[in-house]
C-alpha atoms as a PDB file:
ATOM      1  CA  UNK A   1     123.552 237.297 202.943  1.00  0.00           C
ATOM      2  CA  UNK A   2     123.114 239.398 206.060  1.00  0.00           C
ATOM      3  CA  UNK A   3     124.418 242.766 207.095  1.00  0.00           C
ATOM      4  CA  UNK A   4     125.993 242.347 210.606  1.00  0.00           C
ATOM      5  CA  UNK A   5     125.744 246.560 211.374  1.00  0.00           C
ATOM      6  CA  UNK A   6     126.758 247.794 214.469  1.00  0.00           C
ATOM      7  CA  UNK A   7     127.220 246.012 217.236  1.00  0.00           C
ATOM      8  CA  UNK A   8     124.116 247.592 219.478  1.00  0.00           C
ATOM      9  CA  UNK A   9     122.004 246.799 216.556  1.00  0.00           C
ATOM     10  CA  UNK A  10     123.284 243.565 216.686  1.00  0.00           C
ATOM     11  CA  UNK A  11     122.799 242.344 219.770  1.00  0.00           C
ATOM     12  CA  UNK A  12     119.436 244.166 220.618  1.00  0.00           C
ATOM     13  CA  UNK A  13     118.074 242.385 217.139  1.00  0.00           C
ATOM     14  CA  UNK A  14     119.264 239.175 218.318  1.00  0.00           C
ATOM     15  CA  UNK A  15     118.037 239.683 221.515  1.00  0.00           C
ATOM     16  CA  UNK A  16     114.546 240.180 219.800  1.00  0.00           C
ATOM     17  CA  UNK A  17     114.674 237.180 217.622  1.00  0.00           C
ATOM     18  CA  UNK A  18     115.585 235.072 220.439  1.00  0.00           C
ATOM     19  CA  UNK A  19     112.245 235.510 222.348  1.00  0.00           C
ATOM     20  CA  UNK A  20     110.303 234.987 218.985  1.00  0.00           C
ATOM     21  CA  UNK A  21     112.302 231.518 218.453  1.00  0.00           C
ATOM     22  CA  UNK A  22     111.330 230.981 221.691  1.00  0.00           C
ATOM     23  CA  UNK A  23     107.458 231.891 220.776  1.00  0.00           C
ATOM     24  CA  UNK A  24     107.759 230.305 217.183  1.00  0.00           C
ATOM     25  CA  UNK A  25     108.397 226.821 219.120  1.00  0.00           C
ATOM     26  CA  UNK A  26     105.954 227.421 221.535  1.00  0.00           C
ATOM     27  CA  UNK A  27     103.557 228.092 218.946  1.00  0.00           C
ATOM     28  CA  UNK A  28     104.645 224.787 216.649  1.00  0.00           C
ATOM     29  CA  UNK A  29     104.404 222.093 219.186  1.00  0.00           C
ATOM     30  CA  UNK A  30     101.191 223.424 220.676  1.00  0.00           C
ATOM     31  CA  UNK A  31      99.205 224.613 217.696  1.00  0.00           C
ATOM     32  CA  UNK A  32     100.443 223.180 214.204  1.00  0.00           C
ATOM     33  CA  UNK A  33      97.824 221.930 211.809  1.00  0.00           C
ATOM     34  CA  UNK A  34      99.342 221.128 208.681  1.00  0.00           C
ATOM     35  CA  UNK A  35      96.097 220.045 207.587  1.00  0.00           C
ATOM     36  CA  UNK A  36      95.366 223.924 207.225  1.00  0.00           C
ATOM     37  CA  UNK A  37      98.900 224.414 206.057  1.00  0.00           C
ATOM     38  CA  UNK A  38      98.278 222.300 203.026  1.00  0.00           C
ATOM     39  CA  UNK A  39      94.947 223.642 202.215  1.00  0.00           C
ATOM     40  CA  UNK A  40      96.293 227.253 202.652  1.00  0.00           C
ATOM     41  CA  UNK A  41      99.154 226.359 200.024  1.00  0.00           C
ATOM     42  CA  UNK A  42      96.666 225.309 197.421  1.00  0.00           C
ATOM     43  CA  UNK A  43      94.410 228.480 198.146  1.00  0.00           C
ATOM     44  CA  UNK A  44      96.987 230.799 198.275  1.00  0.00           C
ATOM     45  CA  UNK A  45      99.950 229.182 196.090  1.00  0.00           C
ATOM     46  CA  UNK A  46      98.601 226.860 193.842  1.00  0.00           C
ATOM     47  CA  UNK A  47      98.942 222.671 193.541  1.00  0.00           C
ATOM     48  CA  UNK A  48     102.926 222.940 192.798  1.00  0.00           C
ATOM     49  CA  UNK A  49     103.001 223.940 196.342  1.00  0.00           C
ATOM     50  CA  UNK A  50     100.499 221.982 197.797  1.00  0.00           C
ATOM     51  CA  UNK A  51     102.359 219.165 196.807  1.00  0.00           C
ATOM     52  CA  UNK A  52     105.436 220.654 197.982  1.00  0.00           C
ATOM     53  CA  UNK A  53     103.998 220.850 201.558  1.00  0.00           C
ATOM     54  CA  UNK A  54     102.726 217.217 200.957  1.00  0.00           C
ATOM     55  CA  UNK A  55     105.506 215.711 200.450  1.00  0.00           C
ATOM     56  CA  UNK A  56     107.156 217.902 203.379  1.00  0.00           C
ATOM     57  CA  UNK A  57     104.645 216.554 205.572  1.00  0.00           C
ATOM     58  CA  UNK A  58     105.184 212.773 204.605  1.00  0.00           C
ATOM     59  CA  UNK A  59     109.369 213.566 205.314  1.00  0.00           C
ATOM     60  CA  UNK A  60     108.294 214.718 208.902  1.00  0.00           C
ATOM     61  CA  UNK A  61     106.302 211.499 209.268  1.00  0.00           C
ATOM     62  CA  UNK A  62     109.114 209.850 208.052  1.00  0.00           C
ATOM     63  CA  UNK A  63     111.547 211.457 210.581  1.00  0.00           C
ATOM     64  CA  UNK A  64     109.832 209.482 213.620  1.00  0.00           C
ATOM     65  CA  UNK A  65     111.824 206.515 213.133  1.00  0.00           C
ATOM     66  CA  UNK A  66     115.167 208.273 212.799  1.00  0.00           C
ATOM     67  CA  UNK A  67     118.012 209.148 215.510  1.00  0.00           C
ATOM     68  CA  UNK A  68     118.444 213.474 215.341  1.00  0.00           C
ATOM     69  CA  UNK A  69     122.000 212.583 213.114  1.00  0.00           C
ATOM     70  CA  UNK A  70     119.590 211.311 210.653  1.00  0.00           C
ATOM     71  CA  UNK A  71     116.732 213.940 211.049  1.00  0.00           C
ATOM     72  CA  UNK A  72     119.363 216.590 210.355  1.00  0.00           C
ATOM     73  CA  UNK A  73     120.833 215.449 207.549  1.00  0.00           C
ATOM     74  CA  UNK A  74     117.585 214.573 205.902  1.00  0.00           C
ATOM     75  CA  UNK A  75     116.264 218.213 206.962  1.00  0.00           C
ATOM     76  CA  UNK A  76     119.363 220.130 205.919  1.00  0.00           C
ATOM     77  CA  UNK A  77     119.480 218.164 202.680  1.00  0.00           C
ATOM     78  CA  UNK A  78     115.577 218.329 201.484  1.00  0.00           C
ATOM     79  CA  UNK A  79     115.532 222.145 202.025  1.00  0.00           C
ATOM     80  CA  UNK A  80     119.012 222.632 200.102  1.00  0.00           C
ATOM     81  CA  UNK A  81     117.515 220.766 197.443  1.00  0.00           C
ATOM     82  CA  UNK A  82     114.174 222.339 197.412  1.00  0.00           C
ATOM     83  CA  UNK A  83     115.529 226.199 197.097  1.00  0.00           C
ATOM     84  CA  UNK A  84     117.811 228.120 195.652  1.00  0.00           C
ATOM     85  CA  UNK A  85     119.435 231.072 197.264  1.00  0.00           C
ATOM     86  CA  UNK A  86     118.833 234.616 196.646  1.00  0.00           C
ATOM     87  CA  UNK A  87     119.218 237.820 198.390  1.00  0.00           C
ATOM     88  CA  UNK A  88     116.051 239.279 200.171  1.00  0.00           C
ATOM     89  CA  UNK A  89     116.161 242.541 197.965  1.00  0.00           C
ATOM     90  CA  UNK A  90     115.575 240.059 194.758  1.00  0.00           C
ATOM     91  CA  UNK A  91     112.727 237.939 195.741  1.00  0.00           C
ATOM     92  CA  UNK A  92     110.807 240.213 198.269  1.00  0.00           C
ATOM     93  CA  UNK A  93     112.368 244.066 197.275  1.00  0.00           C
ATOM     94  CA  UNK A  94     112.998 244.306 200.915  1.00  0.00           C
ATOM     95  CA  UNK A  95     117.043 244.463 202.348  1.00  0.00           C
ATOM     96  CA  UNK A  96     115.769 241.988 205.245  1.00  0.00           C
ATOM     97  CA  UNK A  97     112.759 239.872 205.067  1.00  0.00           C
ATOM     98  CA  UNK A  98     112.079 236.634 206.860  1.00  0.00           C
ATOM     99  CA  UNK A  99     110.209 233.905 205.008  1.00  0.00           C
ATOM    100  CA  UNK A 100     108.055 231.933 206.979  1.00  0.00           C
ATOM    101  CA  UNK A 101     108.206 227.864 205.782  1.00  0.00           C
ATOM    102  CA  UNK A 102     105.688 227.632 203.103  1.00  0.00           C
ATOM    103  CA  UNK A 103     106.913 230.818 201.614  1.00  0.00           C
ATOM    104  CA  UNK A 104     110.240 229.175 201.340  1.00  0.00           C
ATOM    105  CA  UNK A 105     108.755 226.179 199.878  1.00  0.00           C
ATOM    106  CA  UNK A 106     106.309 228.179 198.173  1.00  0.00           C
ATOM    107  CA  UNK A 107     109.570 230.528 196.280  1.00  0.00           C
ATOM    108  CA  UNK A 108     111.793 228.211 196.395  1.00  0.00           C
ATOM    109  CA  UNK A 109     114.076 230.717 196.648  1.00  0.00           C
ATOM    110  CA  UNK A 110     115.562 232.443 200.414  1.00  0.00           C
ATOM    111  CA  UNK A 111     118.649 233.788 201.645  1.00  0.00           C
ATOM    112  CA  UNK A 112     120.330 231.846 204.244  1.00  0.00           C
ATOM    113  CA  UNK A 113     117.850 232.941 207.567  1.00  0.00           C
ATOM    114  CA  UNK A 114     115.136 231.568 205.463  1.00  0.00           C
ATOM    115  CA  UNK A 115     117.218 227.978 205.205  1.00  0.00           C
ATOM    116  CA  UNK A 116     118.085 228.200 208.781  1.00  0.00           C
ATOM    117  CA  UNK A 117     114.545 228.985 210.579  1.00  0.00           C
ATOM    118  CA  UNK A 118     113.015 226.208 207.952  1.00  0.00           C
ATOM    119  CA  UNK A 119     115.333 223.724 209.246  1.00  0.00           C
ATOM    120  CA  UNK A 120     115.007 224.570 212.683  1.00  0.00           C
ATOM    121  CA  UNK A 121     111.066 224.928 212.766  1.00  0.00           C
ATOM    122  CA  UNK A 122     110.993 221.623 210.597  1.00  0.00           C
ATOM    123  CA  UNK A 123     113.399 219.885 213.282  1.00  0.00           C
ATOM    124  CA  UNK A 124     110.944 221.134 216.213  1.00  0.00           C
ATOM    125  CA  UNK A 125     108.199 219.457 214.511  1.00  0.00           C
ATOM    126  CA  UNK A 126     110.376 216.128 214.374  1.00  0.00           C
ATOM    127  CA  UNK A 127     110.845 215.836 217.938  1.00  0.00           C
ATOM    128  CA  UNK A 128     114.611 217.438 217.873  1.00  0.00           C
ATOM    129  CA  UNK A 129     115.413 218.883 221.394  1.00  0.00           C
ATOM    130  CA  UNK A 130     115.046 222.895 221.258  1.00  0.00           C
ATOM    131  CA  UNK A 131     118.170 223.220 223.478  1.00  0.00           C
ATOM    132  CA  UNK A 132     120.191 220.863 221.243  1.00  0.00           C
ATOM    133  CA  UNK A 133     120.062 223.586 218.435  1.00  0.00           C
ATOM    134  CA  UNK A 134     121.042 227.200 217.837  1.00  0.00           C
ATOM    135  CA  UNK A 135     120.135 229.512 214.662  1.00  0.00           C
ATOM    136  CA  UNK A 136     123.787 231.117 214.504  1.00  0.00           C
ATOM    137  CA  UNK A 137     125.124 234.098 212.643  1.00  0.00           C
ATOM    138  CA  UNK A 138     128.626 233.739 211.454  1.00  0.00           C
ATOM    139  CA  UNK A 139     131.625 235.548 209.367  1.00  0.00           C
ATOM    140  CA  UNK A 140     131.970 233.129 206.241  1.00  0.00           C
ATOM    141  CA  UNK A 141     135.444 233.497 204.175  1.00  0.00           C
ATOM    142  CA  UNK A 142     134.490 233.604 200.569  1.00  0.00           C
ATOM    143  CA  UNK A 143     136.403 231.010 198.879  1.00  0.00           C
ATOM    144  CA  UNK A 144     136.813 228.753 201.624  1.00  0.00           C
ATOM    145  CA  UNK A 145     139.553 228.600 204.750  1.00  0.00           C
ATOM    146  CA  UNK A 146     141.749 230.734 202.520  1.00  0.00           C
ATOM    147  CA  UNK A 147     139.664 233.208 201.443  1.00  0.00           C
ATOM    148  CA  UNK A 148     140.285 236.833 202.621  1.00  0.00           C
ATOM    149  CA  UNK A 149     136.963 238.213 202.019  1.00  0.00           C
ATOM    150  CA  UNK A 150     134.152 237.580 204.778  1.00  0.00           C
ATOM    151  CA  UNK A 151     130.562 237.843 204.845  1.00  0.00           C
ATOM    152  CA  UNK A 152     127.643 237.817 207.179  1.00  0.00           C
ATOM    153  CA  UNK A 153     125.976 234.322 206.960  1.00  0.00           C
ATOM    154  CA  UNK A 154     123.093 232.525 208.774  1.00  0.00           C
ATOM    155  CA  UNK A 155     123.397 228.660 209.937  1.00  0.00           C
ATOM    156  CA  UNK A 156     122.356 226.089 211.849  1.00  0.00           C
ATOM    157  CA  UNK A 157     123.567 224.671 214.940  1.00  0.00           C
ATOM    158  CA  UNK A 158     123.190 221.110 216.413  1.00  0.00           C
ATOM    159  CA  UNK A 159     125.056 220.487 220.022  1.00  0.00           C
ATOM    160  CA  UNK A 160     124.471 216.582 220.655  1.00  0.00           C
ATOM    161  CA  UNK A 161     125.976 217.556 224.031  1.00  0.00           C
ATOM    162  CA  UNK A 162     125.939 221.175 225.458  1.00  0.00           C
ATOM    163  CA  UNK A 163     130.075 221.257 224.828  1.00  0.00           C
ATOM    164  CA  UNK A 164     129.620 219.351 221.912  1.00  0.00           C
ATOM    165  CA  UNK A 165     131.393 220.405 218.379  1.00  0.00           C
ATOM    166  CA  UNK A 166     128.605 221.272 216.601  1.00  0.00           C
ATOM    167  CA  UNK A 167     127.260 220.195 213.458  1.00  0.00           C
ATOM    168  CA  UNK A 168     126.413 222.538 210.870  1.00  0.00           C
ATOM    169  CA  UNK A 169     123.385 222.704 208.509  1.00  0.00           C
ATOM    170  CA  UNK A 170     124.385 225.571 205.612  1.00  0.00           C
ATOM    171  CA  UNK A 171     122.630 226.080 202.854  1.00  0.00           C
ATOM    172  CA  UNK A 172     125.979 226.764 200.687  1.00  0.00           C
ATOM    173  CA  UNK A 173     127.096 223.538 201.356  1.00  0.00           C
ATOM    174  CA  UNK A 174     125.334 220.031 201.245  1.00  0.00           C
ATOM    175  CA  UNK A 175     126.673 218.048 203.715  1.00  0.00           C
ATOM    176  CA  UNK A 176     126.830 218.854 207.368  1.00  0.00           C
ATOM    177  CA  UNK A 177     130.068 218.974 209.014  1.00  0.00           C
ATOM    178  CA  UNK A 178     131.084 219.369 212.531  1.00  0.00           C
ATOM    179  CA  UNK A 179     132.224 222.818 213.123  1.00  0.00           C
ATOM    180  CA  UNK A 180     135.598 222.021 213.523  1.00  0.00           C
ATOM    181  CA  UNK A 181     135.576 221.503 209.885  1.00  0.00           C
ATOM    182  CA  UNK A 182     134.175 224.640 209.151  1.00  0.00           C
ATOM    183  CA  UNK A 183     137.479 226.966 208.886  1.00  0.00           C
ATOM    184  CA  UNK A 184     135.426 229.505 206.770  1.00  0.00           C
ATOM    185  CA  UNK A 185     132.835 230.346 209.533  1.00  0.00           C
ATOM    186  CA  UNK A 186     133.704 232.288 212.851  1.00  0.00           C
ATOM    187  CA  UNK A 187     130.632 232.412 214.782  1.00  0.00           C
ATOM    188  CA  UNK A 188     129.356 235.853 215.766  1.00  0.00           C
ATOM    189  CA  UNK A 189     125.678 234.717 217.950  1.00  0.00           C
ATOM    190  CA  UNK A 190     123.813 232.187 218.517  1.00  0.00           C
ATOM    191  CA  UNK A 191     120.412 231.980 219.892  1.00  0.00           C
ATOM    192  CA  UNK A 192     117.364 229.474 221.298  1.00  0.00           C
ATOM    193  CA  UNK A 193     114.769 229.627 223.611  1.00  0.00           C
ATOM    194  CA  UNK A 194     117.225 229.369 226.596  1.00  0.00           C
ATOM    195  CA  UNK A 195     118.981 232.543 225.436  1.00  0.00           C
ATOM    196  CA  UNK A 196     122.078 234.062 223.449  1.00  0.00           C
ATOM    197  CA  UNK A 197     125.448 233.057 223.118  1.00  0.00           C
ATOM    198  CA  UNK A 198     128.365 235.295 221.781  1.00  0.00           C
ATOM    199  CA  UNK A 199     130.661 233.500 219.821  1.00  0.00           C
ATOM    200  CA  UNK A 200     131.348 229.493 220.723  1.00  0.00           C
ATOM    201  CA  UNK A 201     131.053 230.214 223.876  1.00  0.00           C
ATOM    202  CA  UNK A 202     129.075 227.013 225.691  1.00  0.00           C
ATOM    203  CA  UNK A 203     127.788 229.516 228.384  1.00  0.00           C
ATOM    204  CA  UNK A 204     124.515 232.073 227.274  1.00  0.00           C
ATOM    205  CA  UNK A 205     125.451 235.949 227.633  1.00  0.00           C
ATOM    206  CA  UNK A 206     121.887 236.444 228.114  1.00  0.00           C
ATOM    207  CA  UNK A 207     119.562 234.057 229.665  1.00  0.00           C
ATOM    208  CA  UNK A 208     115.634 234.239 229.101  1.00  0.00           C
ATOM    209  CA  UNK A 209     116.137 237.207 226.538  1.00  0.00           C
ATOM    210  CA  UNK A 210     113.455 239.774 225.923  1.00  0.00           C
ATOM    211  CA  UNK A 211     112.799 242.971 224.161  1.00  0.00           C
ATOM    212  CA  UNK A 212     110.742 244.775 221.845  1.00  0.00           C
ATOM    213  CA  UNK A 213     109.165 242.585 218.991  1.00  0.00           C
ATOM    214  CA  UNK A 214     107.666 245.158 216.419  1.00  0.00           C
ATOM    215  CA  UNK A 215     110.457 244.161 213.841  1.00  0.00           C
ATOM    216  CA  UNK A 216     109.275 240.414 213.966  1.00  0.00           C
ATOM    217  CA  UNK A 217     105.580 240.311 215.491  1.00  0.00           C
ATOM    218  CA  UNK A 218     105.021 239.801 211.752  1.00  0.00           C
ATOM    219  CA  UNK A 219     106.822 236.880 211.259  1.00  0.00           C
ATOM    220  CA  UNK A 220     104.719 235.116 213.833  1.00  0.00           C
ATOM    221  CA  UNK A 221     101.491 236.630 212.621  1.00  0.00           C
ATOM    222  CA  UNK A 222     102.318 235.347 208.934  1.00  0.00           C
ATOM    223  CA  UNK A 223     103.160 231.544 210.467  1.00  0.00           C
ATOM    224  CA  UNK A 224      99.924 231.687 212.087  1.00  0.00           C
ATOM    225  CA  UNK A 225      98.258 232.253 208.934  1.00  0.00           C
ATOM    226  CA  UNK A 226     100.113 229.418 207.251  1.00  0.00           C
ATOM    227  CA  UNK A 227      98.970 227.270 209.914  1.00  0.00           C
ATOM    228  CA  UNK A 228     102.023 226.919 212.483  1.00  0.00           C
ATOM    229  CA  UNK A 229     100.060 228.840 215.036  1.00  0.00           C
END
């Protein structure tokens, strides 16, 4: 799970993230070669993983025939069946550490920003409409609507229509629900390349986002070395 901190750090780490979604898609639609990809999980991860990204590949070709209600669903459910989650501090010894794709698939193992950006990256590369989703942090209620506990949690957000109820990919649960269904989650932000919303609001707080990128520069730099970039 995530820790939400204060609310500066919030937002200004947000902010951040925002402009590298926005550079992450850039980066996938104009430069992918999952050629490279593939070859780079054999090299680097072995045939287990190769294969992995194989058959990963052959779902994306597979996605070109399908409305976005059936990309998501297919997307949401191949990744919650292909990892297991796990906190960052037990796979990477690090309190916040952002997987790219093939490390995911590679692990098999993330915590829940891991499941979200692999969806959403996956979902660019199927043709899904950047401005259609949001990478969202919310409260989640342990236990369900009646749980009195919350925690910081990471999903993702499809808006058919700009007002739209969302639907919801989580990797806690398998199928994906409109939000309205989702009692246990108050969203906190959401973000895209267009900019960052607080809440459910349907208006951005903060259009064409920028700031510093140190803290994720190396998120992008490790993407581009798995071949998305």
């Amino acid at each position: 799970m995530l820790s939400l901190g204060n609310p500066l750090q919030r937002v200004s780490g947000l902010i951040a993230l925002s402009l590298v979604v926005t550079l992450c898609a850039a980066i996938l639609l104009a430069k992918a070669d999952l050629d490279r990809m593939e070859r780079i999980a054999m090299s680097r991860h072995g045939p287990e993983t190769a294969l992995t990204v194989g058959r990963w590949r052959a779902m994306l070709e597979a996605l070109d025939a399908l409305d976005d209600r059936q990309k998501i669903e297919r997307v949401n459910a191949y990744f919650n069946r292909l990892a297991r989650w796990r906190q960052d501090i037990d796979i990477w010894q690090q309190h916040d550490y952002w997987a790219t794709p093939l490390e995911l698939m590679a692990r098999r193992e993330g915590d829940c920003e891991d499941f979200s950006i692999a969806k959403y990256m996956t979902l660019l590369l199927a043709g899904v409409d950047v401005h259609k989703m949001r990478i969202t942090y919310v409260k989640a209620r342990l236990g369900g609507n009646y749980g009195d506990v919350t925690q910081a949690h990471m999903v993702l957000a499809y808006y058919p229509t700009p007002n739209a109820d969302p639907l919801i990919l989580d990797n806690m649960i398998s199928e994906v629900r409109p939000a309205s269904q989702r009692e246990d989650l108050k969203p906190v932000f959401g973000f895209n390349s267009e900019g960052l919303w607080v809440g459910g609001s349907s208006a951005p707080a903060i259009n064409n986002p920028a700031a510093r990128l140190s803290r994720w520069r190396d998120l992008l730099q490790r993407m581009a070395a798995d071949g998305l970039g």
